[in-house]
Protein backbone atom coordinates (compact mmCIF):
# COMPACT_ATOMS: atom_id res chain seq x y z
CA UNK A 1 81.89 125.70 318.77
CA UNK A 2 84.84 124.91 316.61
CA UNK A 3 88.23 125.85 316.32
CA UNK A 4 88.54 127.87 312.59
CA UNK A 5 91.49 128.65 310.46
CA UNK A 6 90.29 131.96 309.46
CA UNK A 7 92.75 134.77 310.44
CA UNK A 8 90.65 136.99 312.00
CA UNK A 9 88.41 135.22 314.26
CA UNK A 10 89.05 132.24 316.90
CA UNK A 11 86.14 130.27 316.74
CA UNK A 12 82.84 129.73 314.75
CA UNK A 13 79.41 128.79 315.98
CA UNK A 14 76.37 127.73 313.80
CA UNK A 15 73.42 127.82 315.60
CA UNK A 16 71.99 128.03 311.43
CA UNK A 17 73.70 126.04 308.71
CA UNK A 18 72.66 126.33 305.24
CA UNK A 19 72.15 129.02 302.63
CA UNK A 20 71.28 130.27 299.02
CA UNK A 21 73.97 132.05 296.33
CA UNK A 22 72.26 135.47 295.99
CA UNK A 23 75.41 137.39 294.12
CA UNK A 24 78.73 136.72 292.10
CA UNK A 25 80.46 135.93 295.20
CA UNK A 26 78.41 133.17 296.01
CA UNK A 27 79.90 131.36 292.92
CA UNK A 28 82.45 129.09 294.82
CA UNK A 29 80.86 129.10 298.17
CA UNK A 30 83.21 127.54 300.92
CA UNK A 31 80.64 126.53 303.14
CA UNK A 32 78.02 124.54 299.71
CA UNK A 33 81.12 122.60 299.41
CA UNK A 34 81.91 121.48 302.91
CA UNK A 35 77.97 121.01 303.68
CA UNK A 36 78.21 118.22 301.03
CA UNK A 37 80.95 116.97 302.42
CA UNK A 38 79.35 116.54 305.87
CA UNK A 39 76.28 115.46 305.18
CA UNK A 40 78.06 112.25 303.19
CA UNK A 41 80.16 112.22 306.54
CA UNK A 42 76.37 111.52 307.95
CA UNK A 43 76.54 115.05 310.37
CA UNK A 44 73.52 115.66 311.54
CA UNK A 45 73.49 119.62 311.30
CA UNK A 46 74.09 119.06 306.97
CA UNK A 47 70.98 116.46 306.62
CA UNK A 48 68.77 119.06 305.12
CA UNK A 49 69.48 119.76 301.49
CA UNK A 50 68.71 123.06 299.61
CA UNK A 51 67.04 124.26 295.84
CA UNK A 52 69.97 122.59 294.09
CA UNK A 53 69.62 125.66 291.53
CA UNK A 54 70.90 128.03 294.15
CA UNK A 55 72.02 125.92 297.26
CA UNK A 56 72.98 122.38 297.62
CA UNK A 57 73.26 119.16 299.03
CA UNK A 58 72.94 119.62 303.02
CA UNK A 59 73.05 123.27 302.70
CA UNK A 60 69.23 123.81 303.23
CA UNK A 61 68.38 126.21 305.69
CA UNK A 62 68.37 124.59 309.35
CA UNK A 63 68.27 126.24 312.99
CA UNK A 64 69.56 124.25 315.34
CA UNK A 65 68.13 124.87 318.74
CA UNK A 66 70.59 122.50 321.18
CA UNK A 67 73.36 124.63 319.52
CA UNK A 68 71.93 128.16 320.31
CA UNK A 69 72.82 128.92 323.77
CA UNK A 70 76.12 126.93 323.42
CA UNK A 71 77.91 130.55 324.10
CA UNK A 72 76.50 130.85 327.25
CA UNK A 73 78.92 128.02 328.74
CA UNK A 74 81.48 129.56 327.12
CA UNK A 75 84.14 130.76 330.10
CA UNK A 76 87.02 132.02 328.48
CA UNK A 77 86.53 134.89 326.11
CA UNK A 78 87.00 134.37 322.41
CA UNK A 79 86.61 135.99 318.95
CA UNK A 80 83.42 134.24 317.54
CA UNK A 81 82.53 134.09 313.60
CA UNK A 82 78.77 133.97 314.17
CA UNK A 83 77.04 131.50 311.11
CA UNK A 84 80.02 131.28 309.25
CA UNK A 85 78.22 128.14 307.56
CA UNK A 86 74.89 130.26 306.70
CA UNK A 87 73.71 134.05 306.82
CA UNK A 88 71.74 135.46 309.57
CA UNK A 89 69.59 137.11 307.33
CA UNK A 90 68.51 134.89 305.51
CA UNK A 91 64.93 134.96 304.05
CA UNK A 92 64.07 131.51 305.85
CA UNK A 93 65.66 132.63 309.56
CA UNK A 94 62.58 133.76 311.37
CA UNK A 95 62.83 137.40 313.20
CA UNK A 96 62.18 135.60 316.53
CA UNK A 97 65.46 133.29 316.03
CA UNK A 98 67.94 136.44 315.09
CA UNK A 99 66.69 138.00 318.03
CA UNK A 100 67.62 134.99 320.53
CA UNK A 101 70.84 134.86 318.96
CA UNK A 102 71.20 138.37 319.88
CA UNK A 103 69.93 137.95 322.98
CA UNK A 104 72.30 134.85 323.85
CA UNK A 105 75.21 137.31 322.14
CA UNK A 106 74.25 139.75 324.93
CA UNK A 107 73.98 137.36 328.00
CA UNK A 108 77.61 135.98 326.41
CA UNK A 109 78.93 139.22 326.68
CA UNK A 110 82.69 138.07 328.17
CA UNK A 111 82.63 136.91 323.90
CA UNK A 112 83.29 139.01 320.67
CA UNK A 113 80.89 138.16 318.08
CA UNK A 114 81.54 138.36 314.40
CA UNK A 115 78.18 138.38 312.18
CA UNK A 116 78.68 138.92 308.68
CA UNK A 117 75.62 138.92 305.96
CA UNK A 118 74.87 139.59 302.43
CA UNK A 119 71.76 140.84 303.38
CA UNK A 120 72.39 143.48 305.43
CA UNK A 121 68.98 145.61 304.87
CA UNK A 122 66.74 142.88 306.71
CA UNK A 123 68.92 143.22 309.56
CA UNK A 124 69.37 147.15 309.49
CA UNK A 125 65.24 147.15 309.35
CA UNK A 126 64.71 144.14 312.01
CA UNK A 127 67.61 146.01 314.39
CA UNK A 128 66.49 149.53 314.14
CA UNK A 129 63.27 148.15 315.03
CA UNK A 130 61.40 150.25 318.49
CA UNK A 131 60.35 146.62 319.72
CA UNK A 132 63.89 144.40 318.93
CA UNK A 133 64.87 144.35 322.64
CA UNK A 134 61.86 142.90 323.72
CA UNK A 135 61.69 140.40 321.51
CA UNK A 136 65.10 139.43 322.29
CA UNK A 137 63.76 138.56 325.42
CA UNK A 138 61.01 137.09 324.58
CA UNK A 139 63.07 134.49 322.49
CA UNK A 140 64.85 133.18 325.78
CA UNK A 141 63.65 131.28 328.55
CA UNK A 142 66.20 131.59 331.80
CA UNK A 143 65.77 130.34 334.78
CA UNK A 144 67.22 132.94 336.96
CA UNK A 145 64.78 132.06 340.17
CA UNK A 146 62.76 134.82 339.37
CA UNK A 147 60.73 133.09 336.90
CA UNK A 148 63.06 135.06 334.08
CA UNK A 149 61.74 138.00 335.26
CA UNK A 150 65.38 139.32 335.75
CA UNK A 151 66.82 138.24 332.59
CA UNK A 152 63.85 139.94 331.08
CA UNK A 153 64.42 142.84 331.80
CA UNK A 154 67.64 143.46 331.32
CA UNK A 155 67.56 142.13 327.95
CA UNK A 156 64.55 144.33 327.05
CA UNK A 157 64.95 147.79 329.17
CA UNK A 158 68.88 147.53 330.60
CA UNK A 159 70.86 145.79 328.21
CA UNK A 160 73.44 148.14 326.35
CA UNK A 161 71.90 149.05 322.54
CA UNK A 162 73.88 147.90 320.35
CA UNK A 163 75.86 145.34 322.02
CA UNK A 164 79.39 146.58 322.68
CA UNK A 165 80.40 143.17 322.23
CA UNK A 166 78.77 142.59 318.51
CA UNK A 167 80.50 143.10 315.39
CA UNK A 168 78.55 143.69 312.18
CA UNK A 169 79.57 143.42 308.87
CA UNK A 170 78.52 143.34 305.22
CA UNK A 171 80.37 141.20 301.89
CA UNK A 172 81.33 143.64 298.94
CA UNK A 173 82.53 141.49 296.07
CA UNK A 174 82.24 143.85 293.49
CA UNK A 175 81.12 147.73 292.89
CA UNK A 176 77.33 146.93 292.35
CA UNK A 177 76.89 145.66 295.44
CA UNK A 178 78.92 148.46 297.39
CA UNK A 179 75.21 149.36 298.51
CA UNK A 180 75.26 146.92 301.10
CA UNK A 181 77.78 149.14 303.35
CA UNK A 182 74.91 151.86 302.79
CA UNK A 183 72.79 149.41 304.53
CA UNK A 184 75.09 148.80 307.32
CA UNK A 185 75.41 152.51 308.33
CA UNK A 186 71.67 151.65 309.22
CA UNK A 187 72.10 149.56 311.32
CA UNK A 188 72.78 150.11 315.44
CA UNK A 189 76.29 148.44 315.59
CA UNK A 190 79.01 149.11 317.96
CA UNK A 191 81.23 147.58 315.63
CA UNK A 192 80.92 147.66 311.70
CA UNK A 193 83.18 146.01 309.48
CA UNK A 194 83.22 145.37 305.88
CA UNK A 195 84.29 141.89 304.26
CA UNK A 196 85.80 141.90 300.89
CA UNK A 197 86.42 138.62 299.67
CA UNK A 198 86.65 137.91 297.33
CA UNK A 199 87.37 140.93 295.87
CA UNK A 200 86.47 140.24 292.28
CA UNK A 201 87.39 143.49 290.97
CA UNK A 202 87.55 147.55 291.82
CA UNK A 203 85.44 149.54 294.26
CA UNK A 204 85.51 152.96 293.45
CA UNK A 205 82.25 153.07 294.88
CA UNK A 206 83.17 152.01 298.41
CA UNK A 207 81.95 154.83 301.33
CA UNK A 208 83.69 153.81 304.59
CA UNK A 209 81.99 156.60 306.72
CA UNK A 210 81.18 155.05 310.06
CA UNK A 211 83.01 151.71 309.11
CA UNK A 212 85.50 150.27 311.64
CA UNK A 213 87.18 147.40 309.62
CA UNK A 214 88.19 146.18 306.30
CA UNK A 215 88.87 142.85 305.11
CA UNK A 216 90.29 142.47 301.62
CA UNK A 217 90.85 139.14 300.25
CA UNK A 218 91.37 136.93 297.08
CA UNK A 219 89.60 133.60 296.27
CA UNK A 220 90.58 130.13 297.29
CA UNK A 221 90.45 126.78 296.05
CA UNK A 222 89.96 125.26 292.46
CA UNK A 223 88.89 127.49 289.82
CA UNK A 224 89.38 130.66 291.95
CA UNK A 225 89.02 134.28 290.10
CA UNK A 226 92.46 136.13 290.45
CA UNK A 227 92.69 138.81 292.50
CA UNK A 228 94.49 142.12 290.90
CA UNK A 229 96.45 143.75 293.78
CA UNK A 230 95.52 147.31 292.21
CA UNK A 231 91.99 147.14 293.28
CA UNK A 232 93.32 146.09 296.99
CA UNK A 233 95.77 149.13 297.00
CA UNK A 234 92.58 151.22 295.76
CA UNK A 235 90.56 150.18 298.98
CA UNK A 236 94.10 150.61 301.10
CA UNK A 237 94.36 154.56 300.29
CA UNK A 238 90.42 154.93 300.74
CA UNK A 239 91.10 153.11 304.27
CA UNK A 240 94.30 155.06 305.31
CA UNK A 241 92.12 158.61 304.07
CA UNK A 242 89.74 157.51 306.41
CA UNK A 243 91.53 156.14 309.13
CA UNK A 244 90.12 152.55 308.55
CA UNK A 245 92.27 149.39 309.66
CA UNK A 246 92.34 147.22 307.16
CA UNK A 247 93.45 143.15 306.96
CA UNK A 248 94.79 142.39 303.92
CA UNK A 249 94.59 138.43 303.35
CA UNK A 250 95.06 136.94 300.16
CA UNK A 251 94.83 133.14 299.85
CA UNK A 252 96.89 131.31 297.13
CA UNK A 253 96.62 133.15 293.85
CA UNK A 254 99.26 133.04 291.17
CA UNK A 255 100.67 136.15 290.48
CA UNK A 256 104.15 137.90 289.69
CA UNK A 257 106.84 137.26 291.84
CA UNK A 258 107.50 141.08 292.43
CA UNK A 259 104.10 141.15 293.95
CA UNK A 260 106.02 140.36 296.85
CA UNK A 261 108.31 142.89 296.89
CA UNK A 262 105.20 145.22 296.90
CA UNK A 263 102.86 143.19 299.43
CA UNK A 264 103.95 145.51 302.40
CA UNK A 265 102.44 148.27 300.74
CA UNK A 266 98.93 146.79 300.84
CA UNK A 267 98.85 147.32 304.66
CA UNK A 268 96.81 149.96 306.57
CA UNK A 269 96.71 151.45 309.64
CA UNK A 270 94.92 150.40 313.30
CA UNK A 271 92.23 153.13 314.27
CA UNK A 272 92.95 155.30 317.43
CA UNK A 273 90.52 156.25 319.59
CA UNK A 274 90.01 157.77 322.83
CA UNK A 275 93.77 159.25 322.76
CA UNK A 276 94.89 155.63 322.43
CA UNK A 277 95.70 153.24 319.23
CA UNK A 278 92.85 150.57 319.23
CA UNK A 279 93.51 147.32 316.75
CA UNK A 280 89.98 145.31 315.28
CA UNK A 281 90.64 142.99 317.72
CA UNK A 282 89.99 145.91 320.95
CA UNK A 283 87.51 147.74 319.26
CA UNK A 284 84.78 146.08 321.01
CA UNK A 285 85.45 146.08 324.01
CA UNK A 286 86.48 149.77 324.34
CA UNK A 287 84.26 151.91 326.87
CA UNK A 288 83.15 154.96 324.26
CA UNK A 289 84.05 155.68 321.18
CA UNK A 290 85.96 158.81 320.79
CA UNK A 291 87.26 160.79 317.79
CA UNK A 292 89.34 158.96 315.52
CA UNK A 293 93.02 160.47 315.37
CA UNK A 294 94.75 159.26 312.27
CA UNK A 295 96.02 155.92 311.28
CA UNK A 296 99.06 153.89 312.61
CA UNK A 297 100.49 152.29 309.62
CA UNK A 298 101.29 148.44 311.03
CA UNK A 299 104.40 146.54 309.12
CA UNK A 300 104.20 142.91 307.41
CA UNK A 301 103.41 140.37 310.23
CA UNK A 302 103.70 136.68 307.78
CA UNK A 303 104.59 136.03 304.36
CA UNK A 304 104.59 132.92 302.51
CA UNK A 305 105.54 131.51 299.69
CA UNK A 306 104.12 128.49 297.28
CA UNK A 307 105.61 127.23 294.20
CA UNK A 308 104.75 127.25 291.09
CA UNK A 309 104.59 131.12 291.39
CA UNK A 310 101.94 130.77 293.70
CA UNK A 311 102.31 133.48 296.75
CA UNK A 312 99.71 133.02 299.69
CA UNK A 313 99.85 136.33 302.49
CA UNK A 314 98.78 136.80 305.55
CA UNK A 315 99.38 140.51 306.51
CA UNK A 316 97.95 141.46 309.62
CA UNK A 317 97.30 144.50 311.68
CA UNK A 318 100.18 144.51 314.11
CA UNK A 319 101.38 147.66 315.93
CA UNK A 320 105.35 148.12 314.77
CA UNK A 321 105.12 150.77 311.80
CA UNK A 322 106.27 150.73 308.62
């Protein structure tokens, strides 16, 4: 586990590092450039290197097996970015390790896990799959002093399905890969949420029917594509038609100063449900869904300011209205 710096989670844990670029927003991957970094550092989770045509230096694919149950002596409860150094779908992550990842993320389940993929369709297939549950258990060993017989069990027959305590969510970059929240309607979730960051340009093809959550973000770092505030206002009415709360975060792009004059109108609402007003941050761990009822429009929480022209927000969804 490690302490993280992004806004909306607490913690990350990487029971898989490594990864390949499959789409545009691959092109200035955080986690190809840190990977490098630590395996020069000489950590031992970035030793195995990837196709350097779509991966890198210590990014190959690796599953770490003394990490994976590191949840499970986890006491106090956290928000947990799940892989945020590799994707849980990925081609080279056997079916048998996503399902004891699920199964630890069910045994955890005082935690709220994050998992976010670009390849949502493996997981809405392996999910939605009649025999998932068992092999959830199946992939873990307890000893419970029934053999495991208990633990079993419960993962395979009694467990909750899906986990109230899982998040799932899909990255949108760009319009031709808005297909990928199609996928995630597919897939048993008690939580869906869409990432999109970087946003690298309009979505006028974005469906957020039975989605929970939006992230919007620009890109970070050297060489970063800007990030035109129109197309985050665009997904900011399609969440507040659909009662959607959205986080707006947008790291360290140079743009007008009268952008932040404006920024307060890129915020969206929290979601209510069950006659109550439920932030991201409650959704999972609220007993039954209920009908949405409209959005509360949250006010601007942070702002900061660079120089240089250079304006970095953090807008989150906080409860005093605009």
């Amino acid at each position: 586990m490690s302490a993280s710096s992004i806004e909306w989670t607490e913690v990350t844990w990487n029971p898989i590092t490594g990864c390949d670029r499959i789409s545009v927003g691959c092109d200035n991957c955080y986690a190809l450039k840190m990977a490098k970094r630590l395996k020069a550092m000489g950590a031992a989770k970035y030793q195995t290197d990837g196709d350097l045509r779509t991966s890198g230096s210590g990014f190959g694919v690796a599953v770490h097996a003394d990490v994976m149950t590191e949840p499970l002596r986890w006491r106090t409860p956290r928000k947990v970015f799940v892989n945020s150094m590799s994707d849980i779908a990925h081609a080279r992550v056997s079916d048998t390790d996503i399902a004891r990842i699920f199964a630890v993320m069910a045994v955890a389940h005082q935690q709220q896990f994050q998992v976010l993929t670009k390849r949502p369709r493996r997981l809405a297939k392996l999910l939605a799959r009649a025999d998932f549950r068992e092999l959830m258990a199946q992939s873990m060993l307890f000893d419970d002093g029934n053999g495991g017989d208990d633990v079993f069990d419960w993962l395979a027959v009694n467990a909750t399905w899906p986990l109230p305590n899982v998040w799932l969510g899909t990255s949108i970059e760009s319009d031709e890969y808005c297909w990928r929240a199609d996928e995630l309607r597919r897939t048993p979730a008690a939580v869906r949420f869409l990432s999109c960051e970087p946003l690298l340009g309009p979505l006028p093809s974005l469906e957020l029917t039975d989605i929970d959550w939006v992230i919007v973000g620009g890109e970070s770092g050297p060489g970063f594509r800007p990030l035109n505030l129109d197309w985050a206002r665009g997904i900011r009415d399609l969440c507040g038609a659909h009662s959607v709360a959205l986080f707006f975060k947008r790291r360290c792009g140079t743009f007008i100063a009268n952008a932040l004059l404006r920024a307060r109108e890129i915020v969206c609402g929290a979601i209510s449900l069950d006659g109550g007003t439920r932030t991201p941050s409650t959704l999972a761990t609220t007993p039954g869904r209920g009908p949405r009822a409209g959005p509360v429009v949250p006010g601007l929480s942070t702002l900061l300011t660079g120089t240089a022209g250079t304006i970095c927000t953090w807008i989150r969804t906080i409860s005093s209205k605009r």
